[in-house]
N, C-alpha and C. Protein backbone atom coordinates (compact mmCIF):
# COMPACT_ATOMS: atom_id res chain seq x y z
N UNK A 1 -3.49 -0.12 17.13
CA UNK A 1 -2.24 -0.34 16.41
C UNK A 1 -2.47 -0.08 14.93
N UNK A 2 -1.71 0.68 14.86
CA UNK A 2 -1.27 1.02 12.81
C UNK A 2 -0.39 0.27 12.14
N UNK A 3 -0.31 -0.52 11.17
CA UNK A 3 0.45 -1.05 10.03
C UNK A 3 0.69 -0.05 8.96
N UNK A 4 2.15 0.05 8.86
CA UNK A 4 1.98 0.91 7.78
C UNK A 4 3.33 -0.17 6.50
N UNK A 5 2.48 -0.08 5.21
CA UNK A 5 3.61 -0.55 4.49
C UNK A 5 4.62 0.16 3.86
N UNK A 6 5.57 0.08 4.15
CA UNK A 6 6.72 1.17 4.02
C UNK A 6 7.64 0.72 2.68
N UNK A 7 8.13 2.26 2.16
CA UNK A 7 9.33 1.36 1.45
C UNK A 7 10.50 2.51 1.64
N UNK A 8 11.21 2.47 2.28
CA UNK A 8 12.17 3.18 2.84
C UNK A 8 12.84 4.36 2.06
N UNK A 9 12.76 3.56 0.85
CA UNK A 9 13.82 4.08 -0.42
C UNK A 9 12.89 5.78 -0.80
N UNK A 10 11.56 5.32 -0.59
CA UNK A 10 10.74 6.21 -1.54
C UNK A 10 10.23 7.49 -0.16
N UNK A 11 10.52 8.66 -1.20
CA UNK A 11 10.14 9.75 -0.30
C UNK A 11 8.67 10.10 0.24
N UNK A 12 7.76 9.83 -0.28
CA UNK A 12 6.33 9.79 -0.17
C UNK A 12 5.83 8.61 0.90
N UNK A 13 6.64 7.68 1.11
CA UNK A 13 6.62 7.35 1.94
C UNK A 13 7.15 7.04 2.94
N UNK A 14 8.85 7.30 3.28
CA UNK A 14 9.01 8.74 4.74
C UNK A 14 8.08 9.29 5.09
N UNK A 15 7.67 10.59 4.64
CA UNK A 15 6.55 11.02 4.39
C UNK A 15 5.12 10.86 5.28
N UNK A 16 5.05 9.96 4.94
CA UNK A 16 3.53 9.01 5.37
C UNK A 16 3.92 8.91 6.85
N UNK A 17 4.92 7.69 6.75
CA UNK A 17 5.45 7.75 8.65
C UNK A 17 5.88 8.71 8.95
N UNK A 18 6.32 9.57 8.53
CA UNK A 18 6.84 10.68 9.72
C UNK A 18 5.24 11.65 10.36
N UNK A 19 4.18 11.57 9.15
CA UNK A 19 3.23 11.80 9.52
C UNK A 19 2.30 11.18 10.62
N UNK A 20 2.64 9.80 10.17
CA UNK A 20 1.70 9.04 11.11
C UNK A 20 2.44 8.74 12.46
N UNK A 21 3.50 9.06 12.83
CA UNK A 21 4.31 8.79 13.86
C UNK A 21 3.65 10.67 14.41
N UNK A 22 3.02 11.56 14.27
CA UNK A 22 2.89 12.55 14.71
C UNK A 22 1.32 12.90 15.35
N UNK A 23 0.73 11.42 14.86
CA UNK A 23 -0.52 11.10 15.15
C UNK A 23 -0.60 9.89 16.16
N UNK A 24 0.11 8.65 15.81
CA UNK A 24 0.68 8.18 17.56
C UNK A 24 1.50 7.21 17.48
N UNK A 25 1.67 6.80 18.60
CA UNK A 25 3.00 5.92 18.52
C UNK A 25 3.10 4.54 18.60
N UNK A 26 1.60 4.31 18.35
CA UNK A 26 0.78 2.83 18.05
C UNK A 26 1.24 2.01 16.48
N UNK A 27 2.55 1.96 15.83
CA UNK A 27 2.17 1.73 14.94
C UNK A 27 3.57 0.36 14.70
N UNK A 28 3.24 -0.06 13.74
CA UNK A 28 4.14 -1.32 13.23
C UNK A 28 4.53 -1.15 11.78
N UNK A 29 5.62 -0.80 11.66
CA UNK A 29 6.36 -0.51 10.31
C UNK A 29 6.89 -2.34 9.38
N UNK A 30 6.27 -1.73 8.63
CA UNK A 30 6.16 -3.49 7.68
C UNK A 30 7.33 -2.58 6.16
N UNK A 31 8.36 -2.99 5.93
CA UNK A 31 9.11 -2.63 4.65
C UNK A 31 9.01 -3.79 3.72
N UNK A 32 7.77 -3.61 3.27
CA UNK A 32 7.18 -4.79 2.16
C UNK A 32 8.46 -5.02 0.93
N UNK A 33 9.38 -4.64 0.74
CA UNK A 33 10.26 -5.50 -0.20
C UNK A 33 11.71 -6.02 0.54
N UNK A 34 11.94 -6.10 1.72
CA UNK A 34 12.77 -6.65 2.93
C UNK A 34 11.76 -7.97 3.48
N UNK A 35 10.38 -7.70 3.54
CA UNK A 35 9.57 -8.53 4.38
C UNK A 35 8.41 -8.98 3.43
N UNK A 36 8.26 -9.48 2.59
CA UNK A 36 7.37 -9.28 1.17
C UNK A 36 5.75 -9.45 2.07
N UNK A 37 5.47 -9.02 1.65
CA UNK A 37 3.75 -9.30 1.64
C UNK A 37 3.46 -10.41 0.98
N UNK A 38 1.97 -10.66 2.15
CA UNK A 38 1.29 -12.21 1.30
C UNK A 38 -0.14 -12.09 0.95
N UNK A 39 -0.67 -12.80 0.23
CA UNK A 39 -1.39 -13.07 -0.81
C UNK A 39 -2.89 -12.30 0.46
N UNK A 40 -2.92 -13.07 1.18
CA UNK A 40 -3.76 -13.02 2.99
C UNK A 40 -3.82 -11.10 2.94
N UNK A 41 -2.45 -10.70 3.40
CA UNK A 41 -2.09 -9.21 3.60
C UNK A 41 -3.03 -8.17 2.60
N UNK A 42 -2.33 -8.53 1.20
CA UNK A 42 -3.34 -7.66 0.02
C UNK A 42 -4.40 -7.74 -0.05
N UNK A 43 -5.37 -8.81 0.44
CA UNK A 43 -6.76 -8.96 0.58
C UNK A 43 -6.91 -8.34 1.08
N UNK A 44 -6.85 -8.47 2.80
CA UNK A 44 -7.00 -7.66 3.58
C UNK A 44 -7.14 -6.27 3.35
N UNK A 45 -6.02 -5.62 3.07
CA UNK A 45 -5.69 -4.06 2.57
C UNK A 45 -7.10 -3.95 1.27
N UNK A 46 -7.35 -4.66 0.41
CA UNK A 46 -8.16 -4.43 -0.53
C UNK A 46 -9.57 -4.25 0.17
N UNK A 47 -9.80 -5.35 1.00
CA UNK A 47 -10.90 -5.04 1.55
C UNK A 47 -11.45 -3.55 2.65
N UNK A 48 -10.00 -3.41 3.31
CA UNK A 48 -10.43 -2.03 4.46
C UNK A 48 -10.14 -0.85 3.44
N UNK A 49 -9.58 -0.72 2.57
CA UNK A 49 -9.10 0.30 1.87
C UNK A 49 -10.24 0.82 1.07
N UNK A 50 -11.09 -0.74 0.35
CA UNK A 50 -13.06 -0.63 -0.58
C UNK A 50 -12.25 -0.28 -2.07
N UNK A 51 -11.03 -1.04 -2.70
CA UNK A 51 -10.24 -1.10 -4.01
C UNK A 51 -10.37 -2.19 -4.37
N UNK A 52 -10.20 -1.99 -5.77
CA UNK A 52 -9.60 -2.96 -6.50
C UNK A 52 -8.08 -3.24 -6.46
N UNK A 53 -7.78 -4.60 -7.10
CA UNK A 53 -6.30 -4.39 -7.04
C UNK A 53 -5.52 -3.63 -8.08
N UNK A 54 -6.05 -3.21 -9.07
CA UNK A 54 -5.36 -1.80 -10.21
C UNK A 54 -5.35 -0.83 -9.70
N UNK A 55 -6.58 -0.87 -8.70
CA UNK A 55 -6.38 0.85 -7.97
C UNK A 55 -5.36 0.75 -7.16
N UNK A 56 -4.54 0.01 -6.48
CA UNK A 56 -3.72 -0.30 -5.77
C UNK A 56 -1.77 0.20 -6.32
N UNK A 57 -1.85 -0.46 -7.61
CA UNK A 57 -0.91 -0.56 -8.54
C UNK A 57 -0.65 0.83 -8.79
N UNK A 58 1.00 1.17 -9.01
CA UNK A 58 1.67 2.31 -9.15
C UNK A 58 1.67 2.26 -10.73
N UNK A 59 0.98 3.03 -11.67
CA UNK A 59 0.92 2.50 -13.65
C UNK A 59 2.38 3.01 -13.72
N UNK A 60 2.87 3.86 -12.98
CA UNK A 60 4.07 4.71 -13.63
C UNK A 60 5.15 3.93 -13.27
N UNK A 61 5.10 3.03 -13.28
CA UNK A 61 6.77 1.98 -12.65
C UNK A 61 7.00 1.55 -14.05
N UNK A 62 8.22 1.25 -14.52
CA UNK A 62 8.62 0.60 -16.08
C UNK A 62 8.35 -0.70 -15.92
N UNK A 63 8.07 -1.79 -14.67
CA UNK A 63 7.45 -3.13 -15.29
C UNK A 63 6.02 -2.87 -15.25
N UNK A 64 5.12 -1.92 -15.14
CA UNK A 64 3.87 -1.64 -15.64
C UNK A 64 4.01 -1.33 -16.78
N UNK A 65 4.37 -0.18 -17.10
CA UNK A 65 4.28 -0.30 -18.39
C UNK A 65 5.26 -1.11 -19.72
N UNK A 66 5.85 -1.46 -19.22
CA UNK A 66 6.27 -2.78 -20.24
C UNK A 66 5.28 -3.23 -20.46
N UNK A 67 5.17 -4.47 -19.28
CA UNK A 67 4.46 -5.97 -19.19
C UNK A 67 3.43 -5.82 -18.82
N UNK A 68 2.69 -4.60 -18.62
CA UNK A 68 1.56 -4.89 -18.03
C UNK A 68 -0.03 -4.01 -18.92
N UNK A 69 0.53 -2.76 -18.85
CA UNK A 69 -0.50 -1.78 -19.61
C UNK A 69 -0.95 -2.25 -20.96
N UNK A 70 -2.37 -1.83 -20.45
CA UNK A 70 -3.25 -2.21 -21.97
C UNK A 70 -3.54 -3.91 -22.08
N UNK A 71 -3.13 -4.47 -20.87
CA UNK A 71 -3.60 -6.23 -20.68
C UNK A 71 -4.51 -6.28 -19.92
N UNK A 72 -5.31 -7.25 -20.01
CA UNK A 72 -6.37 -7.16 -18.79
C UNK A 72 -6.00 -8.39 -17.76
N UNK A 73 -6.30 -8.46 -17.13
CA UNK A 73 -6.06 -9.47 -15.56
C UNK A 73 -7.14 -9.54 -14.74
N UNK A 74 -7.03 -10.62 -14.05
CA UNK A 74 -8.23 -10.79 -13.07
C UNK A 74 -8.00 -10.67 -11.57
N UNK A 75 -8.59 -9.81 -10.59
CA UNK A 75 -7.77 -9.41 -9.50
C UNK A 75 -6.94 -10.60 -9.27
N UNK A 76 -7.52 -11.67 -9.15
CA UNK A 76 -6.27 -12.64 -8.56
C UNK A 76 -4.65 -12.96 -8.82
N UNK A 77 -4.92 -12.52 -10.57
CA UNK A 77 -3.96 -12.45 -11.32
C UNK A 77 -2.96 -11.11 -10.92
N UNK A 78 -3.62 -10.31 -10.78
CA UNK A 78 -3.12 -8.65 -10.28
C UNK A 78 -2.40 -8.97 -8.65
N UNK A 79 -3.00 -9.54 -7.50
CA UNK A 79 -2.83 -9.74 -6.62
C UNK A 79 -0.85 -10.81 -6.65
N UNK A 80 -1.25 -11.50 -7.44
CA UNK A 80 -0.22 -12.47 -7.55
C UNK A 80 0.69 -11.93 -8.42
N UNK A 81 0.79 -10.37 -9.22
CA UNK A 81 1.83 -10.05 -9.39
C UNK A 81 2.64 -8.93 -8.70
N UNK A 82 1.45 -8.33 -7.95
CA UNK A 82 1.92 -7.05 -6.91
C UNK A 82 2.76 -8.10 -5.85
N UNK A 83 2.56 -9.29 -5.37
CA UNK A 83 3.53 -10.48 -4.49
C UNK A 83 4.53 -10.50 -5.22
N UNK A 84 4.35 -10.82 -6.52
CA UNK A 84 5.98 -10.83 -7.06
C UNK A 84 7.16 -9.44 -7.74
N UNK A 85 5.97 -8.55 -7.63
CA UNK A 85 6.83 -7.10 -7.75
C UNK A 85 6.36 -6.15 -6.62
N UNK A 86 6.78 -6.29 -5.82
CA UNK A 86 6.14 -5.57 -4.94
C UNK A 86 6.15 -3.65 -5.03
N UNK A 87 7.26 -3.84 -6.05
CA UNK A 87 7.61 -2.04 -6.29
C UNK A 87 6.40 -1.71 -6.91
N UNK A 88 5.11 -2.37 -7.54
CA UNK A 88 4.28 -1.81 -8.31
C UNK A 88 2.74 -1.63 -6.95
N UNK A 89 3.45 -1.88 -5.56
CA UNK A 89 2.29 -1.41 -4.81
C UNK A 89 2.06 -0.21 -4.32
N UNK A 90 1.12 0.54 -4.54
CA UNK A 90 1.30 2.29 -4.03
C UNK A 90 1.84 2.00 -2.51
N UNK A 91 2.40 3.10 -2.29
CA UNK A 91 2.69 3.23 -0.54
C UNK A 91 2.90 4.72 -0.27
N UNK A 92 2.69 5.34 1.03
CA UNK A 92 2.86 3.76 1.82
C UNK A 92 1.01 3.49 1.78
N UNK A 93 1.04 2.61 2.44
CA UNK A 93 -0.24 1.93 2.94
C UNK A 93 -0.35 1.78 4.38
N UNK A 94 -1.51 2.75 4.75
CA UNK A 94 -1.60 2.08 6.05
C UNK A 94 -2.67 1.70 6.99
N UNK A 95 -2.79 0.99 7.97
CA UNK A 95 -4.24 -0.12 7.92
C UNK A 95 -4.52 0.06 9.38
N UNK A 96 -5.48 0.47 10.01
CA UNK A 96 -6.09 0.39 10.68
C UNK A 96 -6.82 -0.41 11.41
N UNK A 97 -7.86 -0.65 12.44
CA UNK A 97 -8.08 -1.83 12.62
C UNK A 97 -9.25 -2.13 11.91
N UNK A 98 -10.13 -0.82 11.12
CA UNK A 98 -11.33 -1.26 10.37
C UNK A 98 -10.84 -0.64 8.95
N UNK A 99 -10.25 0.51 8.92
CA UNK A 99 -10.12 0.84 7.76
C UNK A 99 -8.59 0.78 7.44
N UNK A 100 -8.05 1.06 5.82
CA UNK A 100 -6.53 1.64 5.55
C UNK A 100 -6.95 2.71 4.25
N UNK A 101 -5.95 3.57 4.13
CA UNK A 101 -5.34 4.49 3.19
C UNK A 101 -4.50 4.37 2.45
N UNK A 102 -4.15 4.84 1.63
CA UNK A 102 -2.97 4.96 0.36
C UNK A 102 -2.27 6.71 1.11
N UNK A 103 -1.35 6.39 1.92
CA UNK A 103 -0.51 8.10 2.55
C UNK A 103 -0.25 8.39 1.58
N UNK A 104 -0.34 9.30 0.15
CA UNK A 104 0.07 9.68 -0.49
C UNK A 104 -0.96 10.54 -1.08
N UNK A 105 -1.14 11.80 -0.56
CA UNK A 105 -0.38 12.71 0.19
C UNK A 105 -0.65 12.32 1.86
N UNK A 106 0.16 12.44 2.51
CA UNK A 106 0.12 12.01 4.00
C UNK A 106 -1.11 12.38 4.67
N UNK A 107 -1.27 12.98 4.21
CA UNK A 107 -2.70 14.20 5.30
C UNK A 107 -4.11 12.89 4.95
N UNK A 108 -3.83 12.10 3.90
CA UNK A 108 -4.89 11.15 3.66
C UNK A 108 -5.03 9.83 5.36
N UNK A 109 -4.14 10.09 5.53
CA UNK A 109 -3.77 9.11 7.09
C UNK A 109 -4.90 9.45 8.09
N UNK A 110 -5.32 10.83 8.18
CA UNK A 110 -5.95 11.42 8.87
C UNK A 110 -7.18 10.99 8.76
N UNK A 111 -7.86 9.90 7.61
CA UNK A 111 -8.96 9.26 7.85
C UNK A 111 -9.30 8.57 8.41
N UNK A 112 -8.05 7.45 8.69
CA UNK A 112 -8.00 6.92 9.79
C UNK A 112 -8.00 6.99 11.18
N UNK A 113 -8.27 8.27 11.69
CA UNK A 113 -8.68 8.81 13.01
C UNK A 113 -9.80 9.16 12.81
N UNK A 114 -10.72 9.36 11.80
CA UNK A 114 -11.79 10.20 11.75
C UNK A 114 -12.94 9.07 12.00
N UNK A 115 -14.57 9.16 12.55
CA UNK A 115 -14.85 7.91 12.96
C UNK A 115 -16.24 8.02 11.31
């Protein structure tokens, strides 16, 4: 089974699922700002993915760069604001049962079949 974190709105990640729906039909669509993600979830993803949580973070969203660029934070701190903005998480994301990816560009999904 595949998790993928989706955000419907955004084309890059269509994208991702329409890709990964062409690879199989094992998968569970999560729309992380309908269904928010938890604190548990982003670990997780941080850990199979081998990131930090900045590498995670979209810089080009306007509450990054407002409130955020050029501050420093401590993942936990980072973790607990990607929960409360969730638009600043790359996607899609999608997780495997040992590893996950950042689909963006989709063809990155394909690591997740590779052993």
């Amino acid at each position: 089974m595949y998790k993928i974190y989706h955000n419907s709105h955004c084309k890059h990640s269509r994208a991702g699922l329409d890709y990964l729906k062409k690879m199989t039909s094992e998968i569970e669509v999560r729309d992380y700002l309908s269904d928010p993600i938890t604190h548990n979830e982003i670990k997780e993803i941080l850990l199979k993915i081998n990131l930090k949580p900045i590498q995670i973070i979209r810089t080009n969203e306007a509450y990054y760069k407002t409130s955020l660029k050029g501050r420093s934070f401590t993942d936990e701190e980072l973790i607990k604001i990607m929960i409360e903005n969730p638009k600043l998480i790359q996607r899609p994301i999608v997780v495997g049962k040992y590893k996950a990816v950042i689909g963006n560009p989709p063809e990155e999904i394909t690591k997740l079949f590779c052993n």
